[in-house]
Protein backbone atom coordinates (compact mmCIF):
# COMPACT_ATOMS: atom_id res chain seq x y z
CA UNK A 1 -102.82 34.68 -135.27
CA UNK A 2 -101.69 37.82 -137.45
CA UNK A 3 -100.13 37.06 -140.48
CA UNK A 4 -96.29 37.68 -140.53
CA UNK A 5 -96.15 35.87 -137.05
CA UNK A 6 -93.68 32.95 -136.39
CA UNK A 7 -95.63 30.50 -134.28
CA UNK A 8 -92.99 28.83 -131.96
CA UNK A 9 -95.35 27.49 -129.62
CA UNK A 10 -95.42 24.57 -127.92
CA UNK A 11 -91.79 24.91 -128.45
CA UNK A 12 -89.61 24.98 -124.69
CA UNK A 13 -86.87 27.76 -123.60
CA UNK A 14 -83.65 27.19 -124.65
CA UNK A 15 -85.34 26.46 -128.54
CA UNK A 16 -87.56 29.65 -129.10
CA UNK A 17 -84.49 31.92 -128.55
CA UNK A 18 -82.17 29.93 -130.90
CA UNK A 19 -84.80 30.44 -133.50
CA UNK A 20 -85.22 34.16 -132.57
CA UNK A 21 -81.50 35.21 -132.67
CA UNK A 22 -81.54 33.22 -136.06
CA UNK A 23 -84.01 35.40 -137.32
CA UNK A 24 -82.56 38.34 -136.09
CA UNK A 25 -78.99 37.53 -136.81
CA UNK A 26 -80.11 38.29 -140.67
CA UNK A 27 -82.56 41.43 -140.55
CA UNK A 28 -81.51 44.51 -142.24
CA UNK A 29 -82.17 47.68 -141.35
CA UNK A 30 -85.99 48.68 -141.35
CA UNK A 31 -86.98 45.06 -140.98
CA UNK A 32 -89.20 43.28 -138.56
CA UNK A 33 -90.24 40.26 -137.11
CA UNK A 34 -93.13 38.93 -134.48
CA UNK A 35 -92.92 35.41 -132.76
CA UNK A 36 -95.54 34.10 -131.15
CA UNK A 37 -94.29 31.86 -127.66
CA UNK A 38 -96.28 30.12 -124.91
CA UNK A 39 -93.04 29.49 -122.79
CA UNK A 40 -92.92 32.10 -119.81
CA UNK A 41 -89.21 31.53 -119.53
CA UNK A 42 -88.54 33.13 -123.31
CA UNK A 43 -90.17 36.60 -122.02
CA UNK A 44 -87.46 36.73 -119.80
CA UNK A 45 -84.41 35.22 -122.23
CA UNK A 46 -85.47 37.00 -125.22
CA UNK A 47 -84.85 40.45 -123.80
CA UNK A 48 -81.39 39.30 -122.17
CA UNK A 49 -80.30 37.98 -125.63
CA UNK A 50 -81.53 40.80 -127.58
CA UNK A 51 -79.29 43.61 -125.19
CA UNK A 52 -76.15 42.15 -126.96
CA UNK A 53 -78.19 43.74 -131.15
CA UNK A 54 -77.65 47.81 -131.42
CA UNK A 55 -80.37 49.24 -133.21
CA UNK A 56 -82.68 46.44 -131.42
CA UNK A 57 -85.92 47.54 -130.05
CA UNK A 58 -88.52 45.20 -129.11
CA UNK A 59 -92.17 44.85 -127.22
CA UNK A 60 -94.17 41.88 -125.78
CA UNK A 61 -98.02 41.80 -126.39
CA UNK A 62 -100.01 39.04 -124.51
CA UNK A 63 -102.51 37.41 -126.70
CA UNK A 64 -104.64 34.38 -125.80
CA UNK A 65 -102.17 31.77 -127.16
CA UNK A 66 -99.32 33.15 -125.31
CA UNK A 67 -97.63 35.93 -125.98
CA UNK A 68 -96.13 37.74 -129.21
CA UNK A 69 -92.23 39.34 -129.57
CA UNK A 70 -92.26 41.68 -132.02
CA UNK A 71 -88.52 43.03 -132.61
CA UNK A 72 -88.01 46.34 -134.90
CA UNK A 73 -84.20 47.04 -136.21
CA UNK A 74 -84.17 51.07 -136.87
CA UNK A 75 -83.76 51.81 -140.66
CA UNK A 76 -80.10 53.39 -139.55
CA UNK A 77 -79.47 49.86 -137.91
CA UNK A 78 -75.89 48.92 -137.16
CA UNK A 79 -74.69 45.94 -134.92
């Protein structure tokens, strides 16, 4: 696993995305963050939650323990 990589799993949907929009809750602008999930259902919530964050982009990479969220906030940010 890449360092700078939250492992979350073995963790179960609803958990992963509580940590997630903890995380993201207190980036600044420029900042990012990778999670690492084997729950399916999180590819699907984590995009849904992350709509609501302007200045939010984010990309899923399947790996060979699951798959990894990485979530960018653009250096102008805003919320």
């Amino acid at each position: 696993m890449p360092a700078g990589v939250v492992n979350l799993c073995g963790k179960i949907c609803p958990f992963p995305i509580f940590i997630i929009i903890g995380q993201v809750d207190k980036m600044k602008p420029g900042d990012s963050l990778s999670f690492l999930v084997d729950d399916p259902l999180v590819l699907k919530s984590a995009p849904e939650e992350l709509e609501d964050y302007a200045g939010i982009t984010h990309s899923i990479k399947p790996v060979q323990e699951g798959w990894i969220i990485s979530i960018n906030m653009e250096s102008d940010g805003g919320r």
